[in-house]
Protein backbone atom coordinates (compact mmCIF):
# COMPACT_ATOMS: atom_id res chain seq x y z
CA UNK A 1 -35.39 100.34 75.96
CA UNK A 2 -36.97 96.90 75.88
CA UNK A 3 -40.17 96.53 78.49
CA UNK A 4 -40.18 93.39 80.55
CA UNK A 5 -42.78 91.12 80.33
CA UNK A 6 -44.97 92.66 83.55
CA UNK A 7 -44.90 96.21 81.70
CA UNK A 8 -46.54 94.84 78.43
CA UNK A 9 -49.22 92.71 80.76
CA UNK A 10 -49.46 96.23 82.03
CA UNK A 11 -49.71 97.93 79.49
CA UNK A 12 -52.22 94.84 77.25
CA UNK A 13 -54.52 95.01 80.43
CA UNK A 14 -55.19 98.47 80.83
CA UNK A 15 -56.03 98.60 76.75
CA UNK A 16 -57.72 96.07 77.18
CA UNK A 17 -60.31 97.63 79.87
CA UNK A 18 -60.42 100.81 77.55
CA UNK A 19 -61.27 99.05 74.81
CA UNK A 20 -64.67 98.80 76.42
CA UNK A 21 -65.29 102.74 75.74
CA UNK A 22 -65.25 103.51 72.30
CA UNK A 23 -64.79 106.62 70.16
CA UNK A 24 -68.66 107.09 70.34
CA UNK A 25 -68.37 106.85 74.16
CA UNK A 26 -66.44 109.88 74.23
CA UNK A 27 -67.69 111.81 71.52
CA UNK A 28 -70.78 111.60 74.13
CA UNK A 29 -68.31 112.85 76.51
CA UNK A 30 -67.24 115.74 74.66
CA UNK A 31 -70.62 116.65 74.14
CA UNK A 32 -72.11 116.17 77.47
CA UNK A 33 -69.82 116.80 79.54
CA UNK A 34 -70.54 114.04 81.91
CA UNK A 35 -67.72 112.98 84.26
CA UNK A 36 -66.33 109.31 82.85
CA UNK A 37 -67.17 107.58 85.94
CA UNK A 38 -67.38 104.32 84.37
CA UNK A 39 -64.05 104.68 82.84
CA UNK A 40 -62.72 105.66 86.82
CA UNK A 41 -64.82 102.70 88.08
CA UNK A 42 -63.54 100.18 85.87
CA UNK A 43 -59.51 101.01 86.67
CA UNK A 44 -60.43 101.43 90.25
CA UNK A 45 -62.57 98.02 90.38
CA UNK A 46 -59.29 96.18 88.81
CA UNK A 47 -56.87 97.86 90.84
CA UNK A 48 -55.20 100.33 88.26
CA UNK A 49 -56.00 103.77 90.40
CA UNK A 50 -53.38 102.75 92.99
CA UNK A 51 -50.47 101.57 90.16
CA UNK A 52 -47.32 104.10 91.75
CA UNK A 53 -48.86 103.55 95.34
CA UNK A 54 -47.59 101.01 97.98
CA UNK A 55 -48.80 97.96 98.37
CA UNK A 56 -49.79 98.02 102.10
CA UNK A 57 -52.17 100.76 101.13
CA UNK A 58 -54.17 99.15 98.62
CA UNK A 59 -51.70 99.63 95.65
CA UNK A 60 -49.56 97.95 93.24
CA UNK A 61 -46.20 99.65 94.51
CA UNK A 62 -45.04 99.89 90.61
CA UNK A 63 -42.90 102.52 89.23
CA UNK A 64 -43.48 105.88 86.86
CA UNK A 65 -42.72 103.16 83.89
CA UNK A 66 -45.63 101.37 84.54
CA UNK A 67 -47.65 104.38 85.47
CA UNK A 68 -46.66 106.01 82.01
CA UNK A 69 -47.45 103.17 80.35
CA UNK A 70 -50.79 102.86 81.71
CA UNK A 71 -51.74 106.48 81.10
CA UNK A 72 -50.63 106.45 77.13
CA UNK A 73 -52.98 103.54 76.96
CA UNK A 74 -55.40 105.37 78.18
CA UNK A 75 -54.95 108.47 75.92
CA UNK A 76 -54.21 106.24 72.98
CA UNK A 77 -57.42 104.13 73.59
CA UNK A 78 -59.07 107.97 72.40
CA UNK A 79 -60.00 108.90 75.64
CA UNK A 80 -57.10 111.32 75.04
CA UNK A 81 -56.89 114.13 77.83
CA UNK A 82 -60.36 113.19 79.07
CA UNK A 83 -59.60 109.86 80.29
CA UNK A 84 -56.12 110.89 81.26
CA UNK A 85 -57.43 113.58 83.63
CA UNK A 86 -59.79 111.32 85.12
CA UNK A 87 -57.11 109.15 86.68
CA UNK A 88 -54.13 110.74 86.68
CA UNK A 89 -54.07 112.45 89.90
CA UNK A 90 -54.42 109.30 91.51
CA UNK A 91 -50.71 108.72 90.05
CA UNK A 92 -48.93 111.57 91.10
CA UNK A 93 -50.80 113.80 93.17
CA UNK A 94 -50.75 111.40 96.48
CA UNK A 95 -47.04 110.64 95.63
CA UNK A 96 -46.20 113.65 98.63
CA UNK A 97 -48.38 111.62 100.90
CA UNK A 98 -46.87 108.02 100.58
CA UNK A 99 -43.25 109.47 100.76
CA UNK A 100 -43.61 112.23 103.81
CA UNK A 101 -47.05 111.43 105.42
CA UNK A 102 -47.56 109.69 108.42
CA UNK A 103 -48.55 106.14 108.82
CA UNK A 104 -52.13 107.17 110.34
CA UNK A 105 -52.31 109.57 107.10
CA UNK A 106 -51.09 107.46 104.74
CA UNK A 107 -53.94 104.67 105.69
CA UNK A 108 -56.41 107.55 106.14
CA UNK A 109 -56.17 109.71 102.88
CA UNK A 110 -54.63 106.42 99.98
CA UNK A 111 -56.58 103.55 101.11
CA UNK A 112 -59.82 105.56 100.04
CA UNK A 113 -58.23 107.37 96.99
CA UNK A 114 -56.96 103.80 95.41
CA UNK A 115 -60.42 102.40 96.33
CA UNK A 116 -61.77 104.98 94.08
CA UNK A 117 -63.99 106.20 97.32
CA UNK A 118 -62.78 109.74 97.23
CA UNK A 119 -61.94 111.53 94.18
CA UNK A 120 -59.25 114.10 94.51
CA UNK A 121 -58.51 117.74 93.44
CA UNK A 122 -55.54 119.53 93.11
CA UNK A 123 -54.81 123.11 94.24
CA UNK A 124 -51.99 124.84 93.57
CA UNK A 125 -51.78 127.40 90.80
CA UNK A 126 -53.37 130.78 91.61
CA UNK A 127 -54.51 133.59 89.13
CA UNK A 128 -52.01 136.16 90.02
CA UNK A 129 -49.01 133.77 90.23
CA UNK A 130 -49.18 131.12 87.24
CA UNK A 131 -46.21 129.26 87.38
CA UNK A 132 -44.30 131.68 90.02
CA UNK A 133 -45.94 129.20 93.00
CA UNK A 134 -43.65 130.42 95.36
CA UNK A 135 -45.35 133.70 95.12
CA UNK A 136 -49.23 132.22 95.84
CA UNK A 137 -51.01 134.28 97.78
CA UNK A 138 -53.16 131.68 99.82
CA UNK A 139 -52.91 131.23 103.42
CA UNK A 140 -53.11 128.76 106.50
CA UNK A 141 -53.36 130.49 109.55
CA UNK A 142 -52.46 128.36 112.36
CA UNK A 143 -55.24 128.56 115.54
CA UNK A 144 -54.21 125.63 117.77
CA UNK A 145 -55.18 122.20 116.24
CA UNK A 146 -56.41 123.73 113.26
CA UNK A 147 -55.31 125.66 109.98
CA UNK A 148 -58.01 128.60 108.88
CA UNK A 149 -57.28 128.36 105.04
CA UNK A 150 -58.12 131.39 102.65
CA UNK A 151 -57.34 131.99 99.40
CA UNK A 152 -58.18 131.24 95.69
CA UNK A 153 -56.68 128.88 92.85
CA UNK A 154 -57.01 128.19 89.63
CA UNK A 155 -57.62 125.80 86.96
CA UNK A 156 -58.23 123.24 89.53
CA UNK A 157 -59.13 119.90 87.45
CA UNK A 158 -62.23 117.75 88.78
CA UNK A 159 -63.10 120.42 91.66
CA UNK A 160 -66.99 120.14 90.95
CA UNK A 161 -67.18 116.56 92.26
CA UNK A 162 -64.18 115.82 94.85
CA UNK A 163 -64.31 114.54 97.77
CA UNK A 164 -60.87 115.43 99.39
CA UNK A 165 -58.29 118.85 98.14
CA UNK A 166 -55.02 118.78 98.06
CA UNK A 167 -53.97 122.87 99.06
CA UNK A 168 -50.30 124.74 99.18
CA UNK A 169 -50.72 127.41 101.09
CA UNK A 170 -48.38 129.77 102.52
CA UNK A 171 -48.01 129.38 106.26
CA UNK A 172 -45.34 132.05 106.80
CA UNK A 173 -45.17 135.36 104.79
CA UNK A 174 -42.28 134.88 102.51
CA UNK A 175 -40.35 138.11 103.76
CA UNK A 176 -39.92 136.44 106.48
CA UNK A 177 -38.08 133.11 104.83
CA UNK A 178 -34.73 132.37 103.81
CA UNK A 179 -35.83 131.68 100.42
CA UNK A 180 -38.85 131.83 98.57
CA UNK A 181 -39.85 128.20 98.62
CA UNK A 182 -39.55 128.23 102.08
CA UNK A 183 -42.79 129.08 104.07
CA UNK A 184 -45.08 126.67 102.25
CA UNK A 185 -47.13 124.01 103.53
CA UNK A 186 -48.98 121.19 102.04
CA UNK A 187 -52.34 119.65 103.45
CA UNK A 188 -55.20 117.14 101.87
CA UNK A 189 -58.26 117.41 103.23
CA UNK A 190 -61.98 117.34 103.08
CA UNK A 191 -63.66 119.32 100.65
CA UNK A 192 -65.67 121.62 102.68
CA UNK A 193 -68.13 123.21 100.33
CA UNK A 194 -69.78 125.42 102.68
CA UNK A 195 -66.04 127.02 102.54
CA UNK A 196 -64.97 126.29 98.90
CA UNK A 197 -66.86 128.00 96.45
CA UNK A 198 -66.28 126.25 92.98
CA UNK A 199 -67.16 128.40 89.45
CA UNK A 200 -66.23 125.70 86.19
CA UNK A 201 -64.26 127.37 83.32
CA UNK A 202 -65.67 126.94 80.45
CA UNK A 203 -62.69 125.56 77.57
CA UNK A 204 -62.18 124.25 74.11
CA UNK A 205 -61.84 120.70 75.21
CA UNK A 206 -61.40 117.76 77.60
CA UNK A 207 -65.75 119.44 78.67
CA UNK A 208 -65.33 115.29 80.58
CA UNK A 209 -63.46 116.79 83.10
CA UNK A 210 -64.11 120.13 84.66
CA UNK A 211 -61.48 123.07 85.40
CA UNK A 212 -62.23 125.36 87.71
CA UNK A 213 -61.09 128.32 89.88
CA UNK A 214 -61.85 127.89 93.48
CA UNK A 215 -62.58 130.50 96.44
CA UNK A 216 -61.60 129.32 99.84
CA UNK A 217 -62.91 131.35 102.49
CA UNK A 218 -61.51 130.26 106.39
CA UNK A 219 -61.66 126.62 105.34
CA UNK A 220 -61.02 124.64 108.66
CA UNK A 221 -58.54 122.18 108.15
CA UNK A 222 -57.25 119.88 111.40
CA UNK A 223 -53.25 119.73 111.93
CA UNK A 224 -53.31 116.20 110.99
CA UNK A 225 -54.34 117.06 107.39
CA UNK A 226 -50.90 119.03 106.59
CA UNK A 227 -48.69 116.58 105.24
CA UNK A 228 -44.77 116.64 106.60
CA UNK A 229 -43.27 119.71 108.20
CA UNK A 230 -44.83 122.96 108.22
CA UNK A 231 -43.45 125.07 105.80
CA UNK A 232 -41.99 122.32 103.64
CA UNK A 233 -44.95 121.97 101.11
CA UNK A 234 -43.10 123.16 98.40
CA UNK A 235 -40.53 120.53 98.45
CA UNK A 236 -42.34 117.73 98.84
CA UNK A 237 -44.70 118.90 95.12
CA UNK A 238 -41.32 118.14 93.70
CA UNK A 239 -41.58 114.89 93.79
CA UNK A 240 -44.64 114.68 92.29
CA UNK A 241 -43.44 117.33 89.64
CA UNK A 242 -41.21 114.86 87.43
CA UNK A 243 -43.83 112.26 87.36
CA UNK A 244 -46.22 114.66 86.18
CA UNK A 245 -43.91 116.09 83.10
CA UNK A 246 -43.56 112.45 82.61
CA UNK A 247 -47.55 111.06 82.73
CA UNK A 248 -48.40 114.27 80.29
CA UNK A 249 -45.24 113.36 77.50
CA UNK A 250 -46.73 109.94 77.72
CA UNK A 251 -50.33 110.61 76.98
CA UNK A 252 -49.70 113.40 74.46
CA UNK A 253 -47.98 111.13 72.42
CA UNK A 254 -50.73 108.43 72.88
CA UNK A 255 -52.78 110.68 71.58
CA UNK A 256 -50.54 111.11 68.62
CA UNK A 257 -50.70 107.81 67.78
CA UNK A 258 -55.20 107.05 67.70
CA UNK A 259 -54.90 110.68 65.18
CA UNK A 260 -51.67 108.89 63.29
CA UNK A 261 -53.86 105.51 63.25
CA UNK A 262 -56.83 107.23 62.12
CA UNK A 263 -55.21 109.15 59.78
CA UNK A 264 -53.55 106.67 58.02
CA UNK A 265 -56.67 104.28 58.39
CA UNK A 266 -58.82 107.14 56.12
CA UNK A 267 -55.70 108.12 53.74
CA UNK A 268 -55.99 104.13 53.16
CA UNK A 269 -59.32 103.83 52.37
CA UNK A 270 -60.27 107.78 50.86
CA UNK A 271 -60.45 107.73 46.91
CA UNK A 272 -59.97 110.31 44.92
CA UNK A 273 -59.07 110.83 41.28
CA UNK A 274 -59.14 106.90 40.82
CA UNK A 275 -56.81 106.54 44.05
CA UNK A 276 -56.55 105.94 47.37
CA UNK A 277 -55.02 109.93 48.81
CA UNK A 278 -52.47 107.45 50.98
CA UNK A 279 -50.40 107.26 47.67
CA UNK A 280 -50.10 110.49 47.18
CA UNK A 281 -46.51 111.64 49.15
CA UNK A 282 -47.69 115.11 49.76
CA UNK A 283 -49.88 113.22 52.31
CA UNK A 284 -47.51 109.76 52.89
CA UNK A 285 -44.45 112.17 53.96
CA UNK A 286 -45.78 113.97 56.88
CA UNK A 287 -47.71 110.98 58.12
CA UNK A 288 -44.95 109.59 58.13
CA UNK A 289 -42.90 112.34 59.68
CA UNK A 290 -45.19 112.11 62.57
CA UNK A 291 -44.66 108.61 63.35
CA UNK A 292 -41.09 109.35 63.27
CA UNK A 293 -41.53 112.19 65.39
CA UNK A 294 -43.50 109.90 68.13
CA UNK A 295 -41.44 107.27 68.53
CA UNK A 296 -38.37 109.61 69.30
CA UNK A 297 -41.04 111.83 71.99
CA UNK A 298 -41.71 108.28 73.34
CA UNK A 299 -37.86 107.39 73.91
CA UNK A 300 -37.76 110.24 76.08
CA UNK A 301 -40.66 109.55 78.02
CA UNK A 302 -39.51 106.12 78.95
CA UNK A 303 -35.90 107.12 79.72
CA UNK A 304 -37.13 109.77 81.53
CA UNK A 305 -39.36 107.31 83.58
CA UNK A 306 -36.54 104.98 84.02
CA UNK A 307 -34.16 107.47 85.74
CA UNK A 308 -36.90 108.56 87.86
CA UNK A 309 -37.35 105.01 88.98
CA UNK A 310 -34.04 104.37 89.39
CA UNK A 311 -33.77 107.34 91.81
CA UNK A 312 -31.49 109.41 89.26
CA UNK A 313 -31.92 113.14 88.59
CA UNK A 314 -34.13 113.61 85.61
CA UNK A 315 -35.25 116.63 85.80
CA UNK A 316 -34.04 117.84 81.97
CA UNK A 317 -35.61 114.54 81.00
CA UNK A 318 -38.80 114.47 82.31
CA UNK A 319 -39.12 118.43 81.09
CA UNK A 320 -38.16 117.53 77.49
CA UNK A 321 -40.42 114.45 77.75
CA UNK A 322 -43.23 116.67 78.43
CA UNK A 323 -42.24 119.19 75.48
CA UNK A 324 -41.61 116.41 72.72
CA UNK A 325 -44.26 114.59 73.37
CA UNK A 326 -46.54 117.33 73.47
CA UNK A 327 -44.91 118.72 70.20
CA UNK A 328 -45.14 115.47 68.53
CA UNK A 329 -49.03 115.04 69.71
CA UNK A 330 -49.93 118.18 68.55
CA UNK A 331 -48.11 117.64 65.22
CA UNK A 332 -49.80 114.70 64.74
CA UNK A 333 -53.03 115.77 65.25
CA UNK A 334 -52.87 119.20 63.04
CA UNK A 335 -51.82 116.53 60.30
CA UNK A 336 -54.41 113.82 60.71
CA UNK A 337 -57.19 116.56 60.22
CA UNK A 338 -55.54 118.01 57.59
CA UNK A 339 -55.14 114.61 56.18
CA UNK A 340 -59.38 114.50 56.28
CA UNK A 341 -59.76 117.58 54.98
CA UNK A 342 -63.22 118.93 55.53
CA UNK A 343 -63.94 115.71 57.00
CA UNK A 344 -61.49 116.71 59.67
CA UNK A 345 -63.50 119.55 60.71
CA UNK A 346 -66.80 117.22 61.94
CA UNK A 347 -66.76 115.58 64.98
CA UNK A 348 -68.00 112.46 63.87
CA UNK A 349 -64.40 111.63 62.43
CA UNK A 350 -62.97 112.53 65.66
CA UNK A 351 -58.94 113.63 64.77
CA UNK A 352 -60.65 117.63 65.59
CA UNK A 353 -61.35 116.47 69.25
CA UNK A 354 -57.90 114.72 69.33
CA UNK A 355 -56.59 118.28 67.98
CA UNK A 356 -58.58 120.39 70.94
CA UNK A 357 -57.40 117.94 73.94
CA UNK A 358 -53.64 117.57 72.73
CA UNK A 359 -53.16 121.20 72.84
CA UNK A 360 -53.53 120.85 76.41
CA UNK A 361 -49.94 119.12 76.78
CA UNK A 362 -48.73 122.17 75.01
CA UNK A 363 -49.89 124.72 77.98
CA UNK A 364 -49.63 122.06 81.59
CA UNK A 365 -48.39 121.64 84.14
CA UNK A 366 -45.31 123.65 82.91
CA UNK A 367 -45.23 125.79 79.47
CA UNK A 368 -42.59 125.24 76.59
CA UNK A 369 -40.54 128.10 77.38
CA UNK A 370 -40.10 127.69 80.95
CA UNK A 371 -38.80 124.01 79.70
CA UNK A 372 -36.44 126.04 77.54
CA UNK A 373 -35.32 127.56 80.46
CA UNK A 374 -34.70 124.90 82.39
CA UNK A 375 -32.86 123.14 79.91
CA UNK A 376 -30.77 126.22 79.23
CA UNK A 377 -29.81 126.76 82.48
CA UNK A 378 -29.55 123.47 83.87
CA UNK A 379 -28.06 121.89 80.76
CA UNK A 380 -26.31 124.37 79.38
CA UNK A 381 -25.13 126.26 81.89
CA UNK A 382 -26.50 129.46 81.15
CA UNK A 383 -27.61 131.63 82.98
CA UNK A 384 -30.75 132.07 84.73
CA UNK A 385 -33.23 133.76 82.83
CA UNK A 386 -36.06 134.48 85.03
């Protein structure tokens, strides 16, 4: 599990860019709200937005490794979910459009993402559906060179300032497919506000980076926006889908490690009774368990990655990358506030806003028990649950 010399020069350059936005810079995030455009800049000005992209297109053509690597530096940097949901979609989102899009599209839609010229949003989960997305209730209606789009989605990251949508939508009823999946198409296009109404969600955390739900109301969309075949939009998100698990395991546990760090750092220097609290084991033992904890989580990223890159099934992997990691983040941050006591509760300490953005790894893109699902089923053999 050793990286190669080009994945630590990855991974040593991008924390070496985020090292230029401190833990003040977002705490002004988390209280403004602001978009970190500086932080998007900066990547896209030294060619990090295109990392899993193809070189002809602007990109660096690298694997999910180096993509993983890139976002837990990120997250561990303490941008934590902010900064990781600035960028990631540039990972894995476009990945449908490099593999199945044409050559026009494929020069059309990355060469502007990479750039850092468009900003992209993602729309796929729906209110009534949740994670049943063969069951969305969106449609394209096809009217000669054109696809009339209505519908509405959900918790749709970033949707107050794209540029360009990415929309599955259903483009034949699915009574009338073989099989649920079928019947699903997949387009990127402009995002036509005078047909996309956006309302922001208001959350506990990651306020950087907005989440909306979206109305789209006869949305125009030309025939050359729908990436691949009509009605094979489902299957082409999968392969985007593993990265995804993947990218979220990795940051969760990134943000693991700046509470663990910070944690440790205070337990260190925090006197009380004559000592420093770090010598006390009722607060050495589940530091400690965290970092234990991590480092396993972070095995199963990067093995996860590797099959993936190696063009091996990983789906189990990349699921249970996604759930320890996320497990282990979360852990990690309940224990560094607890380890700061009521110091923990103020945001100028920052492990609380660490606590509030981990928790998202816990809930997306897939929750824990569908994982255990998968795992049973696909693992185990059991049967299908669901």
């Amino acid at each position: 599990m050793e990286f190669t010399a080009d994945q630590i020069a990855v991974r040593d350059g991008v924390r070496r860019l985020c090292a230029r936005f401190d833990a003040d810079y977002w705490l002004a995030r988390d209280r403004d709200g602001r978009f970190p455009t500086e932080l998007q800049q900066a990547l896209a000005a030294d060619g990090w937005l295109g990392i899993t992209l193809p070189v002809e297109y602007g990109g660096a053509g690298l694997g999910v490794t180096e993509g993983a690597l890139m976002m837990q530096a990120i997250a561990e940097s303490g941008a934590c979910m902010s900064g990781f949901s600035a960028v990631a979609h540039y990972l894995f989102s476009p990945m449908p459009i490099a593999r199945y899009g044409t050559e026009e599209q494929k020069r059309r839609m990355l060469v502007p993402l990479i750039k850092g010229d468009d900003l992209g949003s993602f729309g796929i989960t729906e209110p009534d559906a949740g994670l049943n997305t063969t069951q969305i209730k969106t449609t394209a209606r096809r009217e000669g060179d054109r696809y009339v789009i209505s519908g509405s989605k959900v918790w749709t990251s970033a949707a107050q300032r794209a540029t360009k949508y990415m929309i599955l939508a259903r483009t034949t009823p699915v009574a009338e497919c073989k099989r649920p999946a079928d019947g699903l198409s997949l387009f990127f296009t402009k995002f036509d506000r005078s047909r996309i109404e956006v309302r922001e969600i208001e959350k506990m955390g990651r306020k950087a980076v907005d989440s909306n739900q979206v109305f789209i109301d006869n949305l125009e969309v030309p025939v050359a926006d729908r990436i691949g075949e009509e009605g094979r939009g489902f299957y082409y998100l999968l392969d985007g889908l593993n990265p995804e698990r993947i990218l979220m395991g990795a940051a969760a546990v990134g943000i693991g490690r700046v509470a663990l760090e910070r944690a440790a750092r205070y337990a260190r220097e925090r006197v009380v009774f004559g000592r420093p609290i770090g010598q006390n084991q009722a607060i050495q033992h589940p530091l400690a368990r965290c970092w234990m904890e991590l480092e396993a989580a972070d095995l199963m990223v990067f093995k996860a990655a590797r099959l993936y890159d190696q063009g091996l099934p990983c789906g189990p992997e990349a699921n249970a990358a996604k759930f320890l990691g996320a497990e282990a983040g979360y852990t990690a941050c309940e224990t560094a506030v607890m380890t700061h006591g009521g110091y923990g509760y103020a945001k100028e300490f920052h492990v609380e806003r660490y606590l509030r953005e981990v928790i998202i790894a816990r809930l997306a893109p897939v929750s824990r028990e569908l994982i255990f699902c998968h795992i049973a089923e696909k693992v185990l053999g059991l049967p299908k649950s669901y």
